[in-house]
C-alpha atoms as a PDB file:
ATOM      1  CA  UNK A   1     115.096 117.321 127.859  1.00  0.00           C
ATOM      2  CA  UNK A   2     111.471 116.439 127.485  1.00  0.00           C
ATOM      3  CA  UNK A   3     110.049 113.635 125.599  1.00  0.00           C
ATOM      4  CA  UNK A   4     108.934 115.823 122.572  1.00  0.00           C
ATOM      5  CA  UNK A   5     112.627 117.475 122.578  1.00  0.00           C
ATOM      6  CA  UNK A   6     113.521 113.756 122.217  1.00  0.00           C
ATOM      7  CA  UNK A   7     111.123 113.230 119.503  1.00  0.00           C
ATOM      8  CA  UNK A   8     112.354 115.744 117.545  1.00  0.00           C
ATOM      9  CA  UNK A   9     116.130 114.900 117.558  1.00  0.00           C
ATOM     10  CA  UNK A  10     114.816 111.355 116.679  1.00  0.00           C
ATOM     11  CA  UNK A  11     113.031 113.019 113.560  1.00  0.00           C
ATOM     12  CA  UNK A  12     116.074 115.275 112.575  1.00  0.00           C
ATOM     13  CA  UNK A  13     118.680 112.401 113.126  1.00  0.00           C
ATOM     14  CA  UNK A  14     116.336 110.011 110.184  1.00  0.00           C
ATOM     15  CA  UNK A  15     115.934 112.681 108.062  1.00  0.00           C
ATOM     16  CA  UNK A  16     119.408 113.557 107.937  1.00  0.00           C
ATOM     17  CA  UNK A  17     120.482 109.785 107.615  1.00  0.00           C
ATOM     18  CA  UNK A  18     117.754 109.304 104.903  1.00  0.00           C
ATOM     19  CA  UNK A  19     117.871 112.724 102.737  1.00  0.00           C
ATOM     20  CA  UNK A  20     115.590 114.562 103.916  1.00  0.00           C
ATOM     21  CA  UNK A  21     111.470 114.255 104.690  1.00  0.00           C
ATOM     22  CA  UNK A  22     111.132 113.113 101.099  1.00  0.00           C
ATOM     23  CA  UNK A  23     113.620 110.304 101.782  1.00  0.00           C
ATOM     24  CA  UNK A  24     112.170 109.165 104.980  1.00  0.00           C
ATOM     25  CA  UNK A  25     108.540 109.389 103.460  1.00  0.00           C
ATOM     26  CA  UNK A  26     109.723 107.900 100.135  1.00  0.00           C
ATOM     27  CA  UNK A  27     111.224 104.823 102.295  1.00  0.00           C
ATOM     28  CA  UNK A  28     108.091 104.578 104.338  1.00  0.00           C
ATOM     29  CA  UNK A  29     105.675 104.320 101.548  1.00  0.00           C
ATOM     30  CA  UNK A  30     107.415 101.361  99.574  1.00  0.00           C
ATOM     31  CA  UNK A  31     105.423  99.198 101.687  1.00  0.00           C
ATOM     32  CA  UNK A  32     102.427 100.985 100.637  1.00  0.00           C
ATOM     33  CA  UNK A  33     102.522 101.128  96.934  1.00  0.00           C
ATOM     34  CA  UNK A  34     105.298 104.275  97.173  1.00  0.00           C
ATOM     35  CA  UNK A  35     103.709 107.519  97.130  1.00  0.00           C
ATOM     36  CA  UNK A  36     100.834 107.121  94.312  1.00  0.00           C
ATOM     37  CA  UNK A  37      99.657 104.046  96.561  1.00  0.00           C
ATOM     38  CA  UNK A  38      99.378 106.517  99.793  1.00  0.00           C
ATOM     39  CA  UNK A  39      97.408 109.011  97.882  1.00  0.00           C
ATOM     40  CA  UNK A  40      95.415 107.021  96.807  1.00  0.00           C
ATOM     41  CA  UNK A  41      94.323 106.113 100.322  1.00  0.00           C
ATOM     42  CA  UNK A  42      94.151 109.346 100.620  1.00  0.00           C
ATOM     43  CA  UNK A  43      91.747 109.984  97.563  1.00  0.00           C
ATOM     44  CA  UNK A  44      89.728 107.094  98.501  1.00  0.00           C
ATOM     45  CA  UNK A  45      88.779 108.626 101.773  1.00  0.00           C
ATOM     46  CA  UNK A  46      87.763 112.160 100.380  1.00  0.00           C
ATOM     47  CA  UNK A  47      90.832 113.772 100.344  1.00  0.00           C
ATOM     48  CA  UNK A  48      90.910 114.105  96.081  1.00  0.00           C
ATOM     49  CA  UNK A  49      90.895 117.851  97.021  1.00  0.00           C
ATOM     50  CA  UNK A  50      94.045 117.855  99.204  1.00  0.00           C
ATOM     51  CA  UNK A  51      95.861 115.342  97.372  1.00  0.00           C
ATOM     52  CA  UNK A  52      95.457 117.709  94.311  1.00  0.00           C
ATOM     53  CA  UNK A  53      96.025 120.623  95.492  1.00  0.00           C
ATOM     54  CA  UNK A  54     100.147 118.930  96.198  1.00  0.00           C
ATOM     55  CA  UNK A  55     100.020 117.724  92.773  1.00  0.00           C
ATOM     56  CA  UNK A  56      99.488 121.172  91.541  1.00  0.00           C
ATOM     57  CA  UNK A  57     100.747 124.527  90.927  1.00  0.00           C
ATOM     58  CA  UNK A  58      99.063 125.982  93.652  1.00  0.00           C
ATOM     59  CA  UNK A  59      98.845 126.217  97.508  1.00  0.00           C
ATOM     60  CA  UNK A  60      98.912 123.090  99.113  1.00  0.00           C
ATOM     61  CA  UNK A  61      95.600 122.425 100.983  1.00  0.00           C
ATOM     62  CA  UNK A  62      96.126 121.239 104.876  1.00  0.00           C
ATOM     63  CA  UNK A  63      95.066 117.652 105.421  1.00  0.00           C
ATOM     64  CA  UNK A  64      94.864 117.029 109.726  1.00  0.00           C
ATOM     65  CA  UNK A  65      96.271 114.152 112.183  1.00  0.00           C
ATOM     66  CA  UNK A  66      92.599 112.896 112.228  1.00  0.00           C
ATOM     67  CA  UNK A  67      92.064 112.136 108.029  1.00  0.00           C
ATOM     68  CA  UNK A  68      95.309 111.356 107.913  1.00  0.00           C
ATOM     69  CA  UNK A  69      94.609 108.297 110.450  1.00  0.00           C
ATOM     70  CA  UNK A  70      90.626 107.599 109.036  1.00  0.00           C
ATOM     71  CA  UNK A  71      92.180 107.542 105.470  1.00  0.00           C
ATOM     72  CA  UNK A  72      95.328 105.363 106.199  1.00  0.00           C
ATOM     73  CA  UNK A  73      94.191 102.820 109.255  1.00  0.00           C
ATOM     74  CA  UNK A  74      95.490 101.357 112.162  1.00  0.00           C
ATOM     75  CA  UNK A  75      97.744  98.754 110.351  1.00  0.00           C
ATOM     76  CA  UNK A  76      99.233 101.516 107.688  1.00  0.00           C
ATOM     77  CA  UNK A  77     100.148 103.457 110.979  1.00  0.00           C
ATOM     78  CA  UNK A  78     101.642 101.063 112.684  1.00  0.00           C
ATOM     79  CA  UNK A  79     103.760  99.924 109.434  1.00  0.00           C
ATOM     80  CA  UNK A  80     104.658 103.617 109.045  1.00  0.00           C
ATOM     81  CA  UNK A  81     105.671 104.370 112.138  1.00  0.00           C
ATOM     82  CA  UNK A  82     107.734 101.233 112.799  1.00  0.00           C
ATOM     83  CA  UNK A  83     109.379 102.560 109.310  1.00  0.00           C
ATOM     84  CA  UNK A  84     109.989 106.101 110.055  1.00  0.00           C
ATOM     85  CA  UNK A  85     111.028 105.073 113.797  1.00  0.00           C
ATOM     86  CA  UNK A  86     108.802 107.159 115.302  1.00  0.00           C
ATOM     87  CA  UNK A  87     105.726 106.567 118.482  1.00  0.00           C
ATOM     88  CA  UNK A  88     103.020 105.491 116.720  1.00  0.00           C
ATOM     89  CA  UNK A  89     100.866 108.437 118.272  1.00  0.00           C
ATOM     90  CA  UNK A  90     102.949 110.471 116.568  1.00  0.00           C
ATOM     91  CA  UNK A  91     103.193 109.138 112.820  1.00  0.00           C
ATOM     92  CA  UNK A  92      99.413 110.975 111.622  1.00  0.00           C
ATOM     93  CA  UNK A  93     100.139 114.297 113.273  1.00  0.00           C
ATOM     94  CA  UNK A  94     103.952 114.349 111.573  1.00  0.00           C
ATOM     95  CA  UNK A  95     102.588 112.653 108.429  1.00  0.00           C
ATOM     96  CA  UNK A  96      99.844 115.961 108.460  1.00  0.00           C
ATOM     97  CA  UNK A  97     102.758 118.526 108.787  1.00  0.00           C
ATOM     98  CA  UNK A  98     105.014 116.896 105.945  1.00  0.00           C
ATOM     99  CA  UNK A  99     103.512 115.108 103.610  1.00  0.00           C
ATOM    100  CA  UNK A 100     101.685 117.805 101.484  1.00  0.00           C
ATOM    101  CA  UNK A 101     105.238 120.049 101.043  1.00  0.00           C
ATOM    102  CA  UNK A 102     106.507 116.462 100.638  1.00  0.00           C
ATOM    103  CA  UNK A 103     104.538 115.459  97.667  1.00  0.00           C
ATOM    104  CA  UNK A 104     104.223 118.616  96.062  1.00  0.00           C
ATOM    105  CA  UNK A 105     108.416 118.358  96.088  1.00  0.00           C
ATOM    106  CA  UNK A 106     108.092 114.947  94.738  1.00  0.00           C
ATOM    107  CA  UNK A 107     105.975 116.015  91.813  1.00  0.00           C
ATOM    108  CA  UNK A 108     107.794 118.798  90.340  1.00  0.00           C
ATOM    109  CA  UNK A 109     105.367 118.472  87.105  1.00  0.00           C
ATOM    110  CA  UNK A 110     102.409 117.073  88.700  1.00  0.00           C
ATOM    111  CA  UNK A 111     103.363 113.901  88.402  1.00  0.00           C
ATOM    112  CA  UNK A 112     105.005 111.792  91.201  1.00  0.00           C
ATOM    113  CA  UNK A 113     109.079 111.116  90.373  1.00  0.00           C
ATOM    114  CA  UNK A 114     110.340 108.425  92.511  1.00  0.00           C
ATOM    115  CA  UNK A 115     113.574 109.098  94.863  1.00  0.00           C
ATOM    116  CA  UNK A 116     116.967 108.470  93.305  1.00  0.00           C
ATOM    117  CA  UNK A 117     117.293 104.542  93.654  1.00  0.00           C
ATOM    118  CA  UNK A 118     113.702 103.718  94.016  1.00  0.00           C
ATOM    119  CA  UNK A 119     112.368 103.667  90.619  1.00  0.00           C
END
């Protein structure tokens, strides 16, 4: 089993503990300011477009590993990843593939609804 094999059973194990990538991400964020206070990072480093685009009715606009980690910063990362129980080289990259299906299932009418329990 390599280490990304690994990896991944880490990931599936949280995110069945936690209820899914919404859970995990929802948990992550609190830290943060929840999910309105990580897109706003997000909007504050010229990602408006992306952030959106989830928000929305329509497709959700890619963001990358690389503006995930110029928007967010070395300390946010580290948090995140220490939160999610993940490598830290890894938190941008899986932050890049989930977040935007993540946020656009958070915000069924364009507007962010906390998890069950974290209102």
């Amino acid at each position: 089993m390599g280490l990304l094999d690994q990896f991944e059973g880490i990931l599936q194990n949280e995110l069945a503990q936690r209820g899914g990538i919404q859970g995990v991400l929802g948990q992550a964020f609190q830290g943060a300011g929840g999910y309105d206070g990580i897109l706003a990072k997000l909007k504050q480093a010229g990602l408006g477009d992306q952030v959106a685009s989830w928000l929305g009715p329509n497709s959700n606009l890619p963001v990358t590993a690389a503006q995930i980690e110029a928007a967010l910063g070395d300390q946010h990362l580290q948090q995140l990843a220490a939160s999610m129980g993940i490598p830290l080289n890894q938190v941008a990259s899986v932050l890049a593939q989930h977040l935007p299906a993540a946020v656009d299932q958070a915000s069924p009418n364009g507007v962010i609804v906390p998890p069950a329990g974290q209102a």
